[in-house]
Protein backbone atom coordinates (compact mmCIF):
# COMPACT_ATOMS: atom_id res chain seq x y z
CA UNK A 1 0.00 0.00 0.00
CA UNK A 2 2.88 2.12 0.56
CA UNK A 3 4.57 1.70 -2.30
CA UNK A 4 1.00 2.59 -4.33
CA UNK A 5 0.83 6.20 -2.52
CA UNK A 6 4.30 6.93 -3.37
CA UNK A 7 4.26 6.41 -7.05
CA UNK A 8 0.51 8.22 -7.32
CA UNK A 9 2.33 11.07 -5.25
CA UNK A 10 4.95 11.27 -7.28
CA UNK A 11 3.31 11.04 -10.28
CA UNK A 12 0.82 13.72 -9.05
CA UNK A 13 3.80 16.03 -7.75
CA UNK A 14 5.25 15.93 -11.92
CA UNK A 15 1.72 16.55 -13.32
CA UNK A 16 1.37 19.11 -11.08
CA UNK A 17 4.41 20.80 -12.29
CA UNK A 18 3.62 20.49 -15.83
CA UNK A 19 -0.03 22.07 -15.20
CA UNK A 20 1.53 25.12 -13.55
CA UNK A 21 3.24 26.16 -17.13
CA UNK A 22 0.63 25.76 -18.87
CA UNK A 23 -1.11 28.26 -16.54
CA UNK A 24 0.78 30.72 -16.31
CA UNK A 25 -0.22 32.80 -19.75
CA UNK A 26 -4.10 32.74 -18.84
CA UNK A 27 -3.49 33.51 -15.15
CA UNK A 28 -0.32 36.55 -16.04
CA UNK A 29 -3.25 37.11 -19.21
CA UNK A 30 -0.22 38.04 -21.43
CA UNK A 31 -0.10 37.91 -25.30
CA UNK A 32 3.05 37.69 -27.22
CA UNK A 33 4.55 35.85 -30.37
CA UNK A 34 5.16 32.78 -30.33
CA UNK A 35 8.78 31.22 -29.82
CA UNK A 36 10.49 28.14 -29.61
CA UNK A 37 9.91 28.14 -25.57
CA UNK A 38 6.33 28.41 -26.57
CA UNK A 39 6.45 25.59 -29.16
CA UNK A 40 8.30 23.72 -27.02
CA UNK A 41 5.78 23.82 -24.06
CA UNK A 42 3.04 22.96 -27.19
CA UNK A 43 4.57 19.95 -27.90
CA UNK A 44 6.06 18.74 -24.34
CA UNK A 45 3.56 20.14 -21.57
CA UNK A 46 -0.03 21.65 -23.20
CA UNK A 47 -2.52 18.82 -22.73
CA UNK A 48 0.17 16.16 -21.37
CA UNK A 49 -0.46 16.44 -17.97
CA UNK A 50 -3.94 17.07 -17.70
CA UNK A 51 -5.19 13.90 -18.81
CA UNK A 52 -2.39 12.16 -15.55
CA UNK A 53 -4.28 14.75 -13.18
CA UNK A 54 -7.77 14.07 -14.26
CA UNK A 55 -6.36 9.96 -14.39
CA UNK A 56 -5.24 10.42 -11.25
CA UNK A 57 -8.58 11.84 -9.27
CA UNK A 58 -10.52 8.98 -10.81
CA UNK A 59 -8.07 6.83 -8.92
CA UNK A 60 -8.26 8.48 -5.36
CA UNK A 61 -12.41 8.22 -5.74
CA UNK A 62 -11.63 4.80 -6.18
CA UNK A 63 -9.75 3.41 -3.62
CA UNK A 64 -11.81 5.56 -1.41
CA UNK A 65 -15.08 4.00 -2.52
CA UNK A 66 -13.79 0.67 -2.32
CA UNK A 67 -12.35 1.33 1.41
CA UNK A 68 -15.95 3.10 2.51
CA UNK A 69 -18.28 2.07 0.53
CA UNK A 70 -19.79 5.28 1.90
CA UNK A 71 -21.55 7.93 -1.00
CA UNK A 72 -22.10 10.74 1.62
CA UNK A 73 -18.93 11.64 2.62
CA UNK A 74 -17.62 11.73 -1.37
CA UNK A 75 -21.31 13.66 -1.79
CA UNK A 76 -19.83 16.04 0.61
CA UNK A 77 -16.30 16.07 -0.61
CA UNK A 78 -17.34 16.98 -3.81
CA UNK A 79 -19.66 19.68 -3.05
CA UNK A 80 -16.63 20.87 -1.13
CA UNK A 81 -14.62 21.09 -4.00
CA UNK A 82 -17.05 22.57 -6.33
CA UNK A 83 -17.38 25.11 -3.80
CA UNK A 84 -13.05 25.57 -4.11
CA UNK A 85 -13.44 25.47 -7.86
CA UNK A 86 -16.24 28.26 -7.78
CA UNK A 87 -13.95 30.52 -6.07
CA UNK A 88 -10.96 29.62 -7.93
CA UNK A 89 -12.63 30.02 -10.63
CA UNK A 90 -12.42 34.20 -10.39
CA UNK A 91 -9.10 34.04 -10.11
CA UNK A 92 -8.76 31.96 -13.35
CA UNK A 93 -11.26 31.32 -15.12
CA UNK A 94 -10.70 27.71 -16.89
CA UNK A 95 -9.29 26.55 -14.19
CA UNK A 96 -10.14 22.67 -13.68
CA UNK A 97 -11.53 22.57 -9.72
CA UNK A 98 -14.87 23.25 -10.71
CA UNK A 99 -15.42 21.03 -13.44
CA UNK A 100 -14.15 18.61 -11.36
CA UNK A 101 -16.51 19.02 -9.09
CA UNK A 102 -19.44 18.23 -11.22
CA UNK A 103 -18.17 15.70 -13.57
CA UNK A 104 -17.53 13.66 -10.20
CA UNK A 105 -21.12 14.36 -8.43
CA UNK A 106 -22.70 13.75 -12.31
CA UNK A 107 -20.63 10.56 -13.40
CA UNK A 108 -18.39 9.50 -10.32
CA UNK A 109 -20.94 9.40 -7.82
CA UNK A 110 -23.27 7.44 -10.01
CA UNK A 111 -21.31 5.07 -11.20
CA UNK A 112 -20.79 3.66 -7.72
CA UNK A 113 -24.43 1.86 -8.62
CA UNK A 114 -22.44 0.21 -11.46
CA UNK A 115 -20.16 -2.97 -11.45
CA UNK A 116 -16.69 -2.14 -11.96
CA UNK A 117 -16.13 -3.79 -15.30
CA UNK A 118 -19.26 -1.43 -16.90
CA UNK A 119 -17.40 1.50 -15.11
CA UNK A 120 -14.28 0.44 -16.92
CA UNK A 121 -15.90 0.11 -20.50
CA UNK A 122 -18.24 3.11 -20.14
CA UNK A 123 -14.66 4.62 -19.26
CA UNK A 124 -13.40 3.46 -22.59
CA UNK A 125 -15.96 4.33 -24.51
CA UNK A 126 -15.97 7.97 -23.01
CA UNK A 127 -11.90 8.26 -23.67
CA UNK A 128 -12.42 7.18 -27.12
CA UNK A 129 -15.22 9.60 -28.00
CA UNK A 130 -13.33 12.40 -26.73
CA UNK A 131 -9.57 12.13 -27.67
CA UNK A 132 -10.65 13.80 -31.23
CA UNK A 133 -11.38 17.05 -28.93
CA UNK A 134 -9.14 16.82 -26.05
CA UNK A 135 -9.60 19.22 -23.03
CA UNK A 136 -12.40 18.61 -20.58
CA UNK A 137 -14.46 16.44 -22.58
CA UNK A 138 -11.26 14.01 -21.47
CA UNK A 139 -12.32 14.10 -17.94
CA UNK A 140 -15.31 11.84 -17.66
CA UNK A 141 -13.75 8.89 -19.27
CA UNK A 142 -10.52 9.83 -17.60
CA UNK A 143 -12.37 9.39 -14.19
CA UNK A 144 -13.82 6.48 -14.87
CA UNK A 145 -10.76 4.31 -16.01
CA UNK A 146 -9.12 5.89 -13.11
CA UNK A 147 -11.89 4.50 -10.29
CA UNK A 148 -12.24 0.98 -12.51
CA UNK A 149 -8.61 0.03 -12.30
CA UNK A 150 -8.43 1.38 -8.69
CA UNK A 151 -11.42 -1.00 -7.24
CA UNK A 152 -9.51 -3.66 -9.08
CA UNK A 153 -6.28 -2.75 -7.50
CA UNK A 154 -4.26 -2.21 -10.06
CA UNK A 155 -2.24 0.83 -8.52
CA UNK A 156 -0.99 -1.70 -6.13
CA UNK A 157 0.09 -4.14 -9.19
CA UNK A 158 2.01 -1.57 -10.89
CA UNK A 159 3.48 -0.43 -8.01
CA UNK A 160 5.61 -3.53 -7.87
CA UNK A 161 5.00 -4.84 -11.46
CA UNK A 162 7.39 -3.68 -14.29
CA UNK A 163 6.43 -5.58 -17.75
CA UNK A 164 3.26 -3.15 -17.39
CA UNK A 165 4.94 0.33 -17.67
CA UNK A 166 7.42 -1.67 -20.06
CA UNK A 167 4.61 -2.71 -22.76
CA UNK A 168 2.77 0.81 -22.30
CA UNK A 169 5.96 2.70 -22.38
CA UNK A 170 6.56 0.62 -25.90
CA UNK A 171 3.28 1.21 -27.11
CA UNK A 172 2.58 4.72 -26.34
CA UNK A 173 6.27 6.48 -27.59
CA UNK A 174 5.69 5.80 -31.03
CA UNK A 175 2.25 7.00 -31.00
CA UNK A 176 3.34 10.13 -29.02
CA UNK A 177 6.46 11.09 -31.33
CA UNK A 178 4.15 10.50 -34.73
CA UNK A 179 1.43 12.91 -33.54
CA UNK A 180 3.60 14.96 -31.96
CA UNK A 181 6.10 15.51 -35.14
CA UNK A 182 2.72 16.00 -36.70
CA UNK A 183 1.59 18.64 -34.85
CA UNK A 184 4.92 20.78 -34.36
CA UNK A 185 4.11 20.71 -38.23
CA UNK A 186 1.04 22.56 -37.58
CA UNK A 187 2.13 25.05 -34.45
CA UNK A 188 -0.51 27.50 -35.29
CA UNK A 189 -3.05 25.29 -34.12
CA UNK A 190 -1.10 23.53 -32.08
CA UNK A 191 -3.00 22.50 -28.59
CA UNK A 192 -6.66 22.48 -30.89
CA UNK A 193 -6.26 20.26 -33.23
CA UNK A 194 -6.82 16.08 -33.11
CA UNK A 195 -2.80 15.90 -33.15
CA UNK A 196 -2.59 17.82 -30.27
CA UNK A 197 -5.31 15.38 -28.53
CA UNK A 198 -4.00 12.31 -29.60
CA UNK A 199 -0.29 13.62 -28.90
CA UNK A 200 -1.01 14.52 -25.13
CA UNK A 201 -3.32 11.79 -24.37
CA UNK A 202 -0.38 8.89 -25.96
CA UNK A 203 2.69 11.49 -24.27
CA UNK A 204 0.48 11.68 -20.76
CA UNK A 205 0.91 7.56 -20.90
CA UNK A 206 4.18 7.71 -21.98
CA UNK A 207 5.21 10.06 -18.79
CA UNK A 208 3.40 7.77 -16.33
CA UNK A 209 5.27 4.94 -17.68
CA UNK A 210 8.54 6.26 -17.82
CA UNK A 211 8.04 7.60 -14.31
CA UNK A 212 6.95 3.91 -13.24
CA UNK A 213 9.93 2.52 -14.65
CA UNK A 214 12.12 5.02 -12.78
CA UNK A 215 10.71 4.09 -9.38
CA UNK A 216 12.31 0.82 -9.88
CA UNK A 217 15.75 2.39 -10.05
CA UNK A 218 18.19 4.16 -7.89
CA UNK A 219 16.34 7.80 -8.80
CA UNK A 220 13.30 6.53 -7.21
CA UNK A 221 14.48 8.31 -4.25
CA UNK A 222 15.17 11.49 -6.01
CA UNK A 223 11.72 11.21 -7.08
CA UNK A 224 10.08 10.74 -3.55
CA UNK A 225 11.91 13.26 -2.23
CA UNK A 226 11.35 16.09 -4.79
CA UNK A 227 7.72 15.49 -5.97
CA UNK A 228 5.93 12.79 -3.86
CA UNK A 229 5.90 16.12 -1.12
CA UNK A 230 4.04 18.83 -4.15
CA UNK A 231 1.81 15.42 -5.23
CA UNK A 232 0.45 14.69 -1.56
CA UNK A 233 0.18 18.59 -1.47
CA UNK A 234 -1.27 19.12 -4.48
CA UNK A 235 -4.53 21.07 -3.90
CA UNK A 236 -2.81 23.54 -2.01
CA UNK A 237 -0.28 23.88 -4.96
CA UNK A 238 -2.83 23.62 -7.39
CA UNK A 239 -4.51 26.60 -5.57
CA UNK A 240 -1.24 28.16 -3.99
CA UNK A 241 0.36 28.73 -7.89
CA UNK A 242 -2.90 30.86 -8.91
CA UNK A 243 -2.20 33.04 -5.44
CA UNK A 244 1.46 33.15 -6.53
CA UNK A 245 1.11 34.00 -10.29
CA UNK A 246 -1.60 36.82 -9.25
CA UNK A 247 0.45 38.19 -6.52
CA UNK A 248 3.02 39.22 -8.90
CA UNK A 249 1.91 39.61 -12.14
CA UNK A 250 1.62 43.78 -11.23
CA UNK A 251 5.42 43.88 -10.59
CA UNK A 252 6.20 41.85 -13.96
CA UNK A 253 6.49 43.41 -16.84
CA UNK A 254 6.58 41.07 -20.36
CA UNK A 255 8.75 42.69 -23.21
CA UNK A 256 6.05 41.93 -26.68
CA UNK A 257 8.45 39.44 -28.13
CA UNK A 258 9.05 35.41 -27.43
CA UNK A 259 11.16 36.15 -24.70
CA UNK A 260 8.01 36.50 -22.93
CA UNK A 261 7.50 33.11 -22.52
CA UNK A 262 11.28 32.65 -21.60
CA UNK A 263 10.51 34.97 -18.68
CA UNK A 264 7.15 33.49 -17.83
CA UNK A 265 8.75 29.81 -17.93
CA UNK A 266 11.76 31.04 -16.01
CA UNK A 267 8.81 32.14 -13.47
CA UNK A 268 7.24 29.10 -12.99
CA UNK A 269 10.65 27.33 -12.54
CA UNK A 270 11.52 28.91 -9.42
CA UNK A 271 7.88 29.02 -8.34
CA UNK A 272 7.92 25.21 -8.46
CA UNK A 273 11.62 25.21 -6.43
CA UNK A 274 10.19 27.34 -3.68
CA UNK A 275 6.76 25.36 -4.25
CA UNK A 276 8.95 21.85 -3.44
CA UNK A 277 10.85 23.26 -0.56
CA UNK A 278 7.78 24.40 1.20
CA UNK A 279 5.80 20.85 0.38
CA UNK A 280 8.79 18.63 1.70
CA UNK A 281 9.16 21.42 5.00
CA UNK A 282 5.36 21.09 5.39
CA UNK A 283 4.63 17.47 5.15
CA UNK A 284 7.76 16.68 7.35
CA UNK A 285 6.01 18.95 9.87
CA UNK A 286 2.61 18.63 9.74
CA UNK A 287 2.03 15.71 7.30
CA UNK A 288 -1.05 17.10 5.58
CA UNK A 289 -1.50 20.12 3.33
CA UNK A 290 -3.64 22.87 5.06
CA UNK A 291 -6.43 22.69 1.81
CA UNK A 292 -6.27 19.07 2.07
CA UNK A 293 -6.45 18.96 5.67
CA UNK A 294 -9.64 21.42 5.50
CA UNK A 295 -11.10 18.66 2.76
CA UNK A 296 -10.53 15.92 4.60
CA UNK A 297 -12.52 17.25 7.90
CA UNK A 298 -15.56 18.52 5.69
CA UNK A 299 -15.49 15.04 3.48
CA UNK A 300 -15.43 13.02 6.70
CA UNK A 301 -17.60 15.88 8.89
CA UNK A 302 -14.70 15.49 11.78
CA UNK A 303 -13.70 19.36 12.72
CA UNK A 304 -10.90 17.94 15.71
CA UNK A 305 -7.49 18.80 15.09
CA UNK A 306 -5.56 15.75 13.88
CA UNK A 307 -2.17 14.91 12.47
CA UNK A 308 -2.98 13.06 9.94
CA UNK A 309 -0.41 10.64 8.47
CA UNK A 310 0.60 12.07 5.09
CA UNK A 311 1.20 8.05 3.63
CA UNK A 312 -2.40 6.91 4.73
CA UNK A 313 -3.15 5.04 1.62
CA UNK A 314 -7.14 5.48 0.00
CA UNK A 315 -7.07 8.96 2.20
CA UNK A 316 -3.98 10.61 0.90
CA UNK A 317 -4.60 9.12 -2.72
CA UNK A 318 -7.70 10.83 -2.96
CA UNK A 319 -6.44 14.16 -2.40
């Protein structure tokens, strides 16, 4: 069980990275032309890391439903974080909190009432349908594989399993280079088009793969150190970047050239080295994030000060 939180923490610590660069233009609200920094972030980060996130959530709802078995705590858990999303959503609009939110209290909740194996192939069928369009319309499929393969236990199998991340890792880099060469072809409509979609979706495998692979070697503790700490933190990240980006946007000013994105790239760098000093500091300390502490007491209605332990398995996933 161990071993499972610490490569979905890990995972979730490099997604959340990823997701913070492609923020940063809508939250800063800068235009500029495009430059290889730009392309580059196209190709490597726009709608890679998204689809692990979204993957990801479906997974915590999933190991928490099949350790409860409970809908109104995850009734009030979501609720909760539609609530999060709403106001989030002010501060940048697009953000993903709130559509969260309802895609899990429309198709998660529900779909406890299901067996898992017509969760996993309504999760198929959803994936399918919307890897033409990419974007949100990823999410409800997204969830659902994630909660199938978690009620079957399969974060725990490839935890400890490596022909599994092998084969996937084999399948998906082709597909990812071909779409991706395809669509740095086509950079004005680069993050839009079906390329794009079927790029991210194939490179968004490809990453969880490689990074499952890694855990079996000697940088798995390089990996535990630096990101399991942001992924077991990550709605406070998630949320803290926005309050970081906003705070200083007024004191940045963006030359109207591609060196804007250099700058705005350079940005995000450091925010995500202060961002990983501050998780590994806080979760030594306290072992919970303060967001995630907040969610846990309204998802479980229990308002008494606990130190919670930050490797509790379905808990920790979840967040």
């Amino acid at each position: 069980m161990k071993n499972r939180i610490e490569w979905l923490d890990v995972v979730r610590g490099i997604a959340l990275c990823g997701i913070a660069f492609a923020n940063i233009r809508s939250v800063w609200n800068f235009t500029a032309p495009y430059g290889f920094s730009h392309d580059l972030m196209q190709l490597l980060v726009q709608q890679r890391f998204f689809p692990v996130f979204s993957f990801l959530f479906g997974i915590g709802f999933g190991l928490m439903w099949s350790k409860n078995y409970d809908r109104l705590p995850l009734l009030r858990r979501f609720l909760f974080l539609g609530v999060l999303g709403g106001l989030h959503q002010l501060l940048q609009p697009g953000e993903a909190l709130l559509p969260y939110a309802i895609t899990a209290l429309v198709i998660l909740l529900p779909s406890t009432y299901l067996s898992r194996t017509w969760v996993l192939i309504l999760g198929i069928i959803a994936t399918v349908l919307a890897v033409p369009f990419g974007g949100m319309l990823l999410i409800p499929g997204l969830f659902l594989l994630g909660s199938s393969l978690a009620q079957a236990g399969i974060p725990a199998v490839l935890a400890e399993n490596r022909r599994i991340p092998t084969y996937g890792l084999i399948i998906s880099t082709p597909i990812a280079l071909i779409a991706g060469w395809i669509q740095w072809q086509n950079k004005i409509n680069a993050g839009f088009s079906t390329e794009s979609a079927i790029a991210g979706l194939a490179m968004a495998v490809m990453w969880v793969c490689f990074v499952l692979l890694a855990m079996h070697t000697p940088a798995r503790s390089v990996l535990q150190t630096v990101f399991a700490p942001m992924g077991r933190l990550a709605l406070t990240n998630y949320i803290g970047a926005t309050l970081i980006m906003l705070a200083t946007a007024p004191f940045v000013s963006l030359p109207n050239s591609s060196q804007a994105w250099d700058i705005a790239f350079l940005f995000v760098a450091g925010m995500l080295i202060f961002q990983m000093v501050f998780s590994w500091i806080w979760d030594r300390t306290f072992g919970q994030g303060p967001l995630e502490r907040l969610w846990r007491m309204v998802t479980w209605w229990n308002f008494t000060p606990k130190r919670s332990n930050s490797h509790n398995a379905a808990q920790t996933t979840a967040q």
